[in-house]
C-alpha atoms as a PDB file:
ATOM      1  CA  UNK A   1      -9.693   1.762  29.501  1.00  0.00           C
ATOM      2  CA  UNK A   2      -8.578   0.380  33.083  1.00  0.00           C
ATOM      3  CA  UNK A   3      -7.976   2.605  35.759  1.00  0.00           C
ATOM      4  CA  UNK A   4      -7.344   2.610  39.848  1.00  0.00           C
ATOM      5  CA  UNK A   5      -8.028   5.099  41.955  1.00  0.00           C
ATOM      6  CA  UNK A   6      -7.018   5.722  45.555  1.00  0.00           C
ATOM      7  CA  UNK A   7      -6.028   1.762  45.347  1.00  0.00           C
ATOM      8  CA  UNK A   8      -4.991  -0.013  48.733  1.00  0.00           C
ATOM      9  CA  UNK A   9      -4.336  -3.620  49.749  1.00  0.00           C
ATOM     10  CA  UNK A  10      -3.937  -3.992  53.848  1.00  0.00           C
ATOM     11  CA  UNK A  11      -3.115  -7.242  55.167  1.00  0.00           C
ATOM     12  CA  UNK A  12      -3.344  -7.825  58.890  1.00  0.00           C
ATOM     13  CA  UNK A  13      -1.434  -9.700  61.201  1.00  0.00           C
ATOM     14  CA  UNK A  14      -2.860  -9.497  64.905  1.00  0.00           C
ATOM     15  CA  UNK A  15      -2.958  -6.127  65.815  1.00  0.00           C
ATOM     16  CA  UNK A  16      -0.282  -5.149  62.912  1.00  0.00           C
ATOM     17  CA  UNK A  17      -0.882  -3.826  59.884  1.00  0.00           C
ATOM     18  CA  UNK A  18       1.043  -4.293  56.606  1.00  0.00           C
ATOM     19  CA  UNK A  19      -0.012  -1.533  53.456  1.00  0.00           C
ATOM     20  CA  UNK A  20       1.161  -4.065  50.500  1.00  0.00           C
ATOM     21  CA  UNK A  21      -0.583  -1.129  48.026  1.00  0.00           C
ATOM     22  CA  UNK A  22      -0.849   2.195  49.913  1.00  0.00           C
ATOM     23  CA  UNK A  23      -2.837   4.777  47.944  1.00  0.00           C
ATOM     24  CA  UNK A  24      -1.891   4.655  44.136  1.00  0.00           C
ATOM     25  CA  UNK A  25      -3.945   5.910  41.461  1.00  0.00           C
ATOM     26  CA  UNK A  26      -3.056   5.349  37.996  1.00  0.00           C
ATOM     27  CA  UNK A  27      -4.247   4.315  34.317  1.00  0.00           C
ATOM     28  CA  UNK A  28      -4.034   2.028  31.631  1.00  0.00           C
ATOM     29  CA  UNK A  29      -5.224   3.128  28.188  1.00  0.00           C
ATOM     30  CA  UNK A  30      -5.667   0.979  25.283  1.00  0.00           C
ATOM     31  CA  UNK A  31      -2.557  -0.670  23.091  1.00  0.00           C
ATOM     32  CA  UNK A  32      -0.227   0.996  25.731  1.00  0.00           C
ATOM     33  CA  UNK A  33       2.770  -0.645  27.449  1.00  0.00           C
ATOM     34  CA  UNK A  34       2.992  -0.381  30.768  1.00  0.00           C
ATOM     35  CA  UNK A  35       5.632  -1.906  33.403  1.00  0.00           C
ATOM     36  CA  UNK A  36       5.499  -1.578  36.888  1.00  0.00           C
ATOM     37  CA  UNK A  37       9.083  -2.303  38.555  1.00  0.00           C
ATOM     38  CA  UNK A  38      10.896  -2.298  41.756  1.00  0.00           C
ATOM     39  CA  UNK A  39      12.142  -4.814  44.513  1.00  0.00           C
ATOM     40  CA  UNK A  40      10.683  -7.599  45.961  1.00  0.00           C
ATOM     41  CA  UNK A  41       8.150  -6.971  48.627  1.00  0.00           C
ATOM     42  CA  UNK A  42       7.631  -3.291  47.400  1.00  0.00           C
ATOM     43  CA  UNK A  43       3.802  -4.047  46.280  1.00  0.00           C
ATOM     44  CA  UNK A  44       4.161  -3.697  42.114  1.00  0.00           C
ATOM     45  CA  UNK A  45       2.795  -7.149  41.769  1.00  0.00           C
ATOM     46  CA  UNK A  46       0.126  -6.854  44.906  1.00  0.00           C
ATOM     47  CA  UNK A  47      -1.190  -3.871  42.535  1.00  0.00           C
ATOM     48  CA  UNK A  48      -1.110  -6.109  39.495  1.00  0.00           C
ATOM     49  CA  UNK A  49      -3.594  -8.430  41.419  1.00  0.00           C
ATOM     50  CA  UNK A  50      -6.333  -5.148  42.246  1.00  0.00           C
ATOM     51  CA  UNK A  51      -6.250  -3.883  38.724  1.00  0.00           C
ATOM     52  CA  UNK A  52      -6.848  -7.060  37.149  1.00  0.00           C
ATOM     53  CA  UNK A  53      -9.531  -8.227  39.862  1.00  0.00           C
ATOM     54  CA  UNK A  54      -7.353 -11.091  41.219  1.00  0.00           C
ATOM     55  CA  UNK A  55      -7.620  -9.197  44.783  1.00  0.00           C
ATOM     56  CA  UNK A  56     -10.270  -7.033  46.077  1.00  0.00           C
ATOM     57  CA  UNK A  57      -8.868  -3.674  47.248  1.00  0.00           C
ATOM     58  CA  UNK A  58      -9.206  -2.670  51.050  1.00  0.00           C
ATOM     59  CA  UNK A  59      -9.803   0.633  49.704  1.00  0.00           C
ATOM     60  CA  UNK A  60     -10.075   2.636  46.464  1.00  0.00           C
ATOM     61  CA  UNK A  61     -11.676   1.839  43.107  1.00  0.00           C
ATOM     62  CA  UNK A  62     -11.092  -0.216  39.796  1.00  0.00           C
ATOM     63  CA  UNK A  63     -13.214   0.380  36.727  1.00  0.00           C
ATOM     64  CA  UNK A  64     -12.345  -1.383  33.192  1.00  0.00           C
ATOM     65  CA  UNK A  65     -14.259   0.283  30.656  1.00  0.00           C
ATOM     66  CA  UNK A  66     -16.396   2.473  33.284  1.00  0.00           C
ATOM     67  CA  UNK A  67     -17.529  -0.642  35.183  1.00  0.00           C
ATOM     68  CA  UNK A  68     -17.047  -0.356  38.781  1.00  0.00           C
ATOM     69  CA  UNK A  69     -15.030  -3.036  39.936  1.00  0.00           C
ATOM     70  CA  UNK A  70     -17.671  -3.282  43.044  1.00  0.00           C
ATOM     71  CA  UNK A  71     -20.425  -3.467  41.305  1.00  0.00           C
ATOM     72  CA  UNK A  72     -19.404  -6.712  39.916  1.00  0.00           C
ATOM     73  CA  UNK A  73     -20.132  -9.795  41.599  1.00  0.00           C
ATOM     74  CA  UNK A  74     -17.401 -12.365  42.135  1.00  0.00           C
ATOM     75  CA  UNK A  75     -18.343 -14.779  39.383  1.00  0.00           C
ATOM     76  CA  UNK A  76     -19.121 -11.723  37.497  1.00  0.00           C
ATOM     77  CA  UNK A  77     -15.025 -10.697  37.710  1.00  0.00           C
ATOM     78  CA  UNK A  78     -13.840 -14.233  36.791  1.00  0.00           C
ATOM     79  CA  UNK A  79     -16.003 -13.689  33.907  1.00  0.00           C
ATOM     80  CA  UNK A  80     -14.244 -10.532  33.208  1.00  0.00           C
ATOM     81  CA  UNK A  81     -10.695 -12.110  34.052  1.00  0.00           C
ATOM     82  CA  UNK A  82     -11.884 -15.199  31.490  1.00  0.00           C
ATOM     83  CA  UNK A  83     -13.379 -13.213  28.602  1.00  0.00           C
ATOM     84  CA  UNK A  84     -10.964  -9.347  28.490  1.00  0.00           C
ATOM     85  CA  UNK A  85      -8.021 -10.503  30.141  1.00  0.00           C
ATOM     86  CA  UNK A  86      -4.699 -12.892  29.606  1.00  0.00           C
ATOM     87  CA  UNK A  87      -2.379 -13.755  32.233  1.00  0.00           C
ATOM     88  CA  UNK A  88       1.280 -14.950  32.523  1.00  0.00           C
ATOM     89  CA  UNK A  89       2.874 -15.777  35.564  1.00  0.00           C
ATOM     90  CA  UNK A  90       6.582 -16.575  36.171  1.00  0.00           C
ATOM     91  CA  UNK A  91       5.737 -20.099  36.316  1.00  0.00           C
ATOM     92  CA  UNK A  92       3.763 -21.471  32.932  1.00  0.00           C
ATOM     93  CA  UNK A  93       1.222 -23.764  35.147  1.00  0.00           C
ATOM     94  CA  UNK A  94       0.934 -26.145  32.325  1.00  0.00           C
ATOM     95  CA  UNK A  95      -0.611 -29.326  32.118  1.00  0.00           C
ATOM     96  CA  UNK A  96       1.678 -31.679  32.219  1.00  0.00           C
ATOM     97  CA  UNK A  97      -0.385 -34.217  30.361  1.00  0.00           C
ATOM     98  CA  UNK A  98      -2.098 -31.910  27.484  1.00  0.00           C
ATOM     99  CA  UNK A  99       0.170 -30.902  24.320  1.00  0.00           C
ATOM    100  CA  UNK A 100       1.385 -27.470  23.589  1.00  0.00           C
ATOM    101  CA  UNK A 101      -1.316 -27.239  21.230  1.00  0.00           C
ATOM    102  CA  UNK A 102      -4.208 -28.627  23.699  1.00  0.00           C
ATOM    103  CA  UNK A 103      -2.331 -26.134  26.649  1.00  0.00           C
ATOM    104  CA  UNK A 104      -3.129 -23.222  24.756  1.00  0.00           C
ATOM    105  CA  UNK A 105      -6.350 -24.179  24.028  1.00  0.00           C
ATOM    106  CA  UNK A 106      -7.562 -24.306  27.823  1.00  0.00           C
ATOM    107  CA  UNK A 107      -7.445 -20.427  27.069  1.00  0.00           C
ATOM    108  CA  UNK A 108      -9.325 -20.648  24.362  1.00  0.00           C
ATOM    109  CA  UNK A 109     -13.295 -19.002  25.213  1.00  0.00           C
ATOM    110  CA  UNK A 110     -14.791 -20.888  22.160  1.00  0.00           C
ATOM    111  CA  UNK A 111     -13.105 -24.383  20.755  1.00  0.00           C
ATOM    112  CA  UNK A 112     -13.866 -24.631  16.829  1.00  0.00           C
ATOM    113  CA  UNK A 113     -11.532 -25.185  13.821  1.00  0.00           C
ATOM    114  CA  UNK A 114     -10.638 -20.894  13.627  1.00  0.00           C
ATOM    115  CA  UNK A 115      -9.493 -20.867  17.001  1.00  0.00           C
ATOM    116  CA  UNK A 116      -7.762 -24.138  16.988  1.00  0.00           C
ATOM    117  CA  UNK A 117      -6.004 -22.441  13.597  1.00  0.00           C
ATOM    118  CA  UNK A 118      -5.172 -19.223  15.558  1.00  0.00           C
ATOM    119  CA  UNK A 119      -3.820 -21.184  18.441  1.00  0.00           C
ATOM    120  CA  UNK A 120      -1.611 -23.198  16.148  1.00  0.00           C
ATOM    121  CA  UNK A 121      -0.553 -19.640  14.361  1.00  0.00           C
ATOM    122  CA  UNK A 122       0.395 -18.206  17.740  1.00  0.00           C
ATOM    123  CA  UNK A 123       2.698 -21.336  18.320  1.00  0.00           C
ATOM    124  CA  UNK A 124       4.233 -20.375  14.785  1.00  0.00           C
ATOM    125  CA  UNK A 125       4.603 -17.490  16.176  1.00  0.00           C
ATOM    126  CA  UNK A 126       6.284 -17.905  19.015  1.00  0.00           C
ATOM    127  CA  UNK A 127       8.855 -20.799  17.233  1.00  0.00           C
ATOM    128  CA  UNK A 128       7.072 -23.864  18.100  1.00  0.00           C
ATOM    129  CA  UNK A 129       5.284 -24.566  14.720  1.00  0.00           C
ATOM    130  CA  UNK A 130       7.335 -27.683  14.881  1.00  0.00           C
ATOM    131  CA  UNK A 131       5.948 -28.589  18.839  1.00  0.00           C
ATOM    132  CA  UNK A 132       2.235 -28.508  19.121  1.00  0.00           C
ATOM    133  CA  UNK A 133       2.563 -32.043  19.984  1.00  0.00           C
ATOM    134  CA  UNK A 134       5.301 -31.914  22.400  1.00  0.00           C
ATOM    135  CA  UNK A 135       4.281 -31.912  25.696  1.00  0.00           C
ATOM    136  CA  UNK A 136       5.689 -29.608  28.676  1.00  0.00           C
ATOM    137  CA  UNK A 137       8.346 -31.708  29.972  1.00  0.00           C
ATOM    138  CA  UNK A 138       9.654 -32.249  26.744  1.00  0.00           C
ATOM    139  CA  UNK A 139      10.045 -28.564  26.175  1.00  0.00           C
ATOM    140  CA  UNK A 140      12.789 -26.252  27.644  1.00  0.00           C
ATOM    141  CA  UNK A 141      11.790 -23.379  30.742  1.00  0.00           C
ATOM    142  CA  UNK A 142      11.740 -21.125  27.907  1.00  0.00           C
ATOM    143  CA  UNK A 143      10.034 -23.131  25.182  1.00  0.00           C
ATOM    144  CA  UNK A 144       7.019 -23.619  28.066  1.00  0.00           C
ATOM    145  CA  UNK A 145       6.723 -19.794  29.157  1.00  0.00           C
ATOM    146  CA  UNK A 146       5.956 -19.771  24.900  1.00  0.00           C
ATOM    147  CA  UNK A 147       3.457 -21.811  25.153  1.00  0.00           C
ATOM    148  CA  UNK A 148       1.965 -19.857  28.065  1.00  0.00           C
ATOM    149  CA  UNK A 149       2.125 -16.471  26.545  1.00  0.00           C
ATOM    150  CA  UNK A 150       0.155 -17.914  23.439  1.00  0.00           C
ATOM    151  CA  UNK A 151      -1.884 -19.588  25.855  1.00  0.00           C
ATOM    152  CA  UNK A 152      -2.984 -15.922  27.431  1.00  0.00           C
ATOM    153  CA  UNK A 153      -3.391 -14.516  23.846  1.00  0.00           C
ATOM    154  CA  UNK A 154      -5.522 -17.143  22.464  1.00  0.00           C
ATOM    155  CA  UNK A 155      -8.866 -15.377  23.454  1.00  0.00           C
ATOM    156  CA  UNK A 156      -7.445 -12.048  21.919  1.00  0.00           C
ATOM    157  CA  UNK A 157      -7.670 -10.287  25.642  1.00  0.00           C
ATOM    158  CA  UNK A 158      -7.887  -6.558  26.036  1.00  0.00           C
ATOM    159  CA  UNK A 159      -5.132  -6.693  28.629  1.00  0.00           C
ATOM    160  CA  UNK A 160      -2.396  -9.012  28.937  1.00  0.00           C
ATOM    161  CA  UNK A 161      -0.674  -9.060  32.480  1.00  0.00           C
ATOM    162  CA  UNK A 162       2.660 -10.268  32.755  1.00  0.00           C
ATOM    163  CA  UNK A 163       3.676 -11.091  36.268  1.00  0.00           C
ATOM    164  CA  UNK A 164       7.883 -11.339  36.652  1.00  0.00           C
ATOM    165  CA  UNK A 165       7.098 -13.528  33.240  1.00  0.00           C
ATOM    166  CA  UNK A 166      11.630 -13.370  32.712  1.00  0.00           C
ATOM    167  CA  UNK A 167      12.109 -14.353  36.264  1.00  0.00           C
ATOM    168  CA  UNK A 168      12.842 -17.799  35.505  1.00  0.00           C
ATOM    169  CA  UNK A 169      14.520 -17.158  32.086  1.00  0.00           C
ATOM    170  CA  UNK A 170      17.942 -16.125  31.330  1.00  0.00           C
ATOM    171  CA  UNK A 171      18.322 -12.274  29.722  1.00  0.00           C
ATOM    172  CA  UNK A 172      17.866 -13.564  26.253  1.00  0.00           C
ATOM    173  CA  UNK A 173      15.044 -15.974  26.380  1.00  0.00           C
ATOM    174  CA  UNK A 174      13.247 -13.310  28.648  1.00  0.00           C
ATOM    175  CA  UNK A 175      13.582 -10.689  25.858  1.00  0.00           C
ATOM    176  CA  UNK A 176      11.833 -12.887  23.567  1.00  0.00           C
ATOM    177  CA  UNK A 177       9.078 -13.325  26.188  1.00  0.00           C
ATOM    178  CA  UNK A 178       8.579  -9.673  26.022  1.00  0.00           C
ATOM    179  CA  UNK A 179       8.724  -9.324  22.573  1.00  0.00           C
ATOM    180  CA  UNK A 180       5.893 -11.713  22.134  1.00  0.00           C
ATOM    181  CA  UNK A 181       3.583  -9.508  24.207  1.00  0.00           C
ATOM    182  CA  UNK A 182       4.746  -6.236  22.745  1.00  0.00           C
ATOM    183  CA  UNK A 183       3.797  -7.542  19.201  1.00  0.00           C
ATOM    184  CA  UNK A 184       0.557  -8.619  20.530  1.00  0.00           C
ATOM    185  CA  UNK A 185       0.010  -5.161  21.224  1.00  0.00           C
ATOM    186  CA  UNK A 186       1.139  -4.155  17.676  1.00  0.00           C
ATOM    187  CA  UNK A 187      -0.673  -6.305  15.964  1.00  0.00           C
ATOM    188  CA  UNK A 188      -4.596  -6.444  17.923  1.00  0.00           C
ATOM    189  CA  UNK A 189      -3.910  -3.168  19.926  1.00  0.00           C
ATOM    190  CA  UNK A 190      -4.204  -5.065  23.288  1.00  0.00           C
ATOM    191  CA  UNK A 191      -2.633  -3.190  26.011  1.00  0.00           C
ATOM    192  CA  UNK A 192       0.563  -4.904  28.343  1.00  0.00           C
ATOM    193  CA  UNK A 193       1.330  -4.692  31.848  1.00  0.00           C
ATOM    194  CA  UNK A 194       4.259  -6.165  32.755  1.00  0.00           C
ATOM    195  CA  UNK A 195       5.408  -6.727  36.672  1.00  0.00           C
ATOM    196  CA  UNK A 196       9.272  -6.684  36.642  1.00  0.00           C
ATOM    197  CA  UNK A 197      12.626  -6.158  39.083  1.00  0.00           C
ATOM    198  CA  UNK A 198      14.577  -6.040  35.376  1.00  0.00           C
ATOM    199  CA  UNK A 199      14.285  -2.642  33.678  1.00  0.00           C
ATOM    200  CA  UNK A 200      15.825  -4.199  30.666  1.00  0.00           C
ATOM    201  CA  UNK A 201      12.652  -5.756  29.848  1.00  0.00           C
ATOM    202  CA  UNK A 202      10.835  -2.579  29.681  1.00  0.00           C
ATOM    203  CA  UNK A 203      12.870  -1.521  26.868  1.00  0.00           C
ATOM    204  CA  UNK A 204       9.736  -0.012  24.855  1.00  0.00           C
ATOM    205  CA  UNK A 205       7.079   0.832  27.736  1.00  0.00           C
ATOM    206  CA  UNK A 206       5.370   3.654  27.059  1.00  0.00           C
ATOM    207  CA  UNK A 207       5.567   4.302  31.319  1.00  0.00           C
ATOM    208  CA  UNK A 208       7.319   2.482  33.837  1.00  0.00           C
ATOM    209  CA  UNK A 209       6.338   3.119  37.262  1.00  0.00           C
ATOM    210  CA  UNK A 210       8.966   2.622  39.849  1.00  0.00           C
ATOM    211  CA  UNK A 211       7.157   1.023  43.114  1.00  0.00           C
ATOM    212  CA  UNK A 212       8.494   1.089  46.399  1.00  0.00           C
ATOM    213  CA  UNK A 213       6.864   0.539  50.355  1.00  0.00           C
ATOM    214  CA  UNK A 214       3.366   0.341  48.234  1.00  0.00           C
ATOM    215  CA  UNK A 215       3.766   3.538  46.512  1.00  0.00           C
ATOM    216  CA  UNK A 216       4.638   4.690  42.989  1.00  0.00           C
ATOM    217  CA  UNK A 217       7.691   6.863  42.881  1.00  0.00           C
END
């Protein structure tokens, strides 16, 4: 379904050159669970970024579904990003002023009364049936990372990406982040990629890639 091919990110500094992504190929097939992990600064979530179109590669390919990551214009990948993908980030960006119910729905594609009842069942879900009003600040860290892996299911996405979503958490709340997105995947088939220093999180993956100087190991 998604796949990378001779994938590298360069960023330059003067005359210096740093390879964030150096030459890594791999797939992503549909319903899988896959979790990149290794240290900070080794490139696993720099690789996150070119698969799902959030950077442009300095070199290799990306195709989702056979499309050609370069033969899609810019607004033409945040269409792509909007419509087939979810996203969760170690910080929830919520709106501080919106409930949990009305954060969700910014990740909503269409707003009528069966979406607004799946975004309310995904907040059952996740144990805040009892806090679509609430808003974030009067929510715990892990009560808002909830909300913002509902949020990133809302649209039903092909691919959820998970970007060091326990980083903030402690072990126990984080497991129950992961467990949302890996019964996602059980119960529409969407895939997971999760970015991660913590292999206990990965408990489940079908692969975990070990990254390291840019390269899979």
């Amino acid at each position: 379904m998604l796949s990378g091919q001779d994938l590298g990110l360069d960023y330059r500094t003067g005359t210096s050159v740093a390879h964030a992504v150096d030459t890594v190929s791999l797939s992503v097939d549909q319903g899988s669970f896959v979790g990149l992990i290794g240290p900070s600064g080794s490139g696993k979530s720099s690789l996150m970024y070119l698969l799902s179109g959030l950077k442009r590669p300095t070199h290799g390919t990306v195709a989702f579904n056979g499309q050609d990551y370069r033969q899609v214009s810019t607004p033409g990948l945040m269409q792509l990003r909007r419509q087939r993908y979810g996203f969760v980030f170690q910080q929830h960006f919520l709106i501080n002023y919106l409930t949990s119910l009305e954060n969700v729905m910014v990740g909503a594609i269409k707003r009528n009364h069966e979406v607004v009842a799946y975004a309310q069942e995904l907040l059952r879900r996740v144990g805040l049936g009892d806090k679509l009003r609430q808003r974030p600040y009067q929510l715990s860290i892990g009560e808002r990372q909830r909300v913002a892996v509902a949020r990133a299911l809302v649209h039903r996405p092909a691919i959820v990406f998970a970007d060091e979503p326990t980083a903030s958490l402690d072990q126990a709340t984080g497991r129950e982040v992961i467990d949302l997105l890996v019964d996602y995947r059980r119960r529409a088939g969407g895939s997971v990629v999760v970015v991660t220093h913590d292999p206990a999180m990965l408990t489940g993956a079908d692969r975990v890639l070990q990254m390291r100087d840019g390269r899979l190991s």
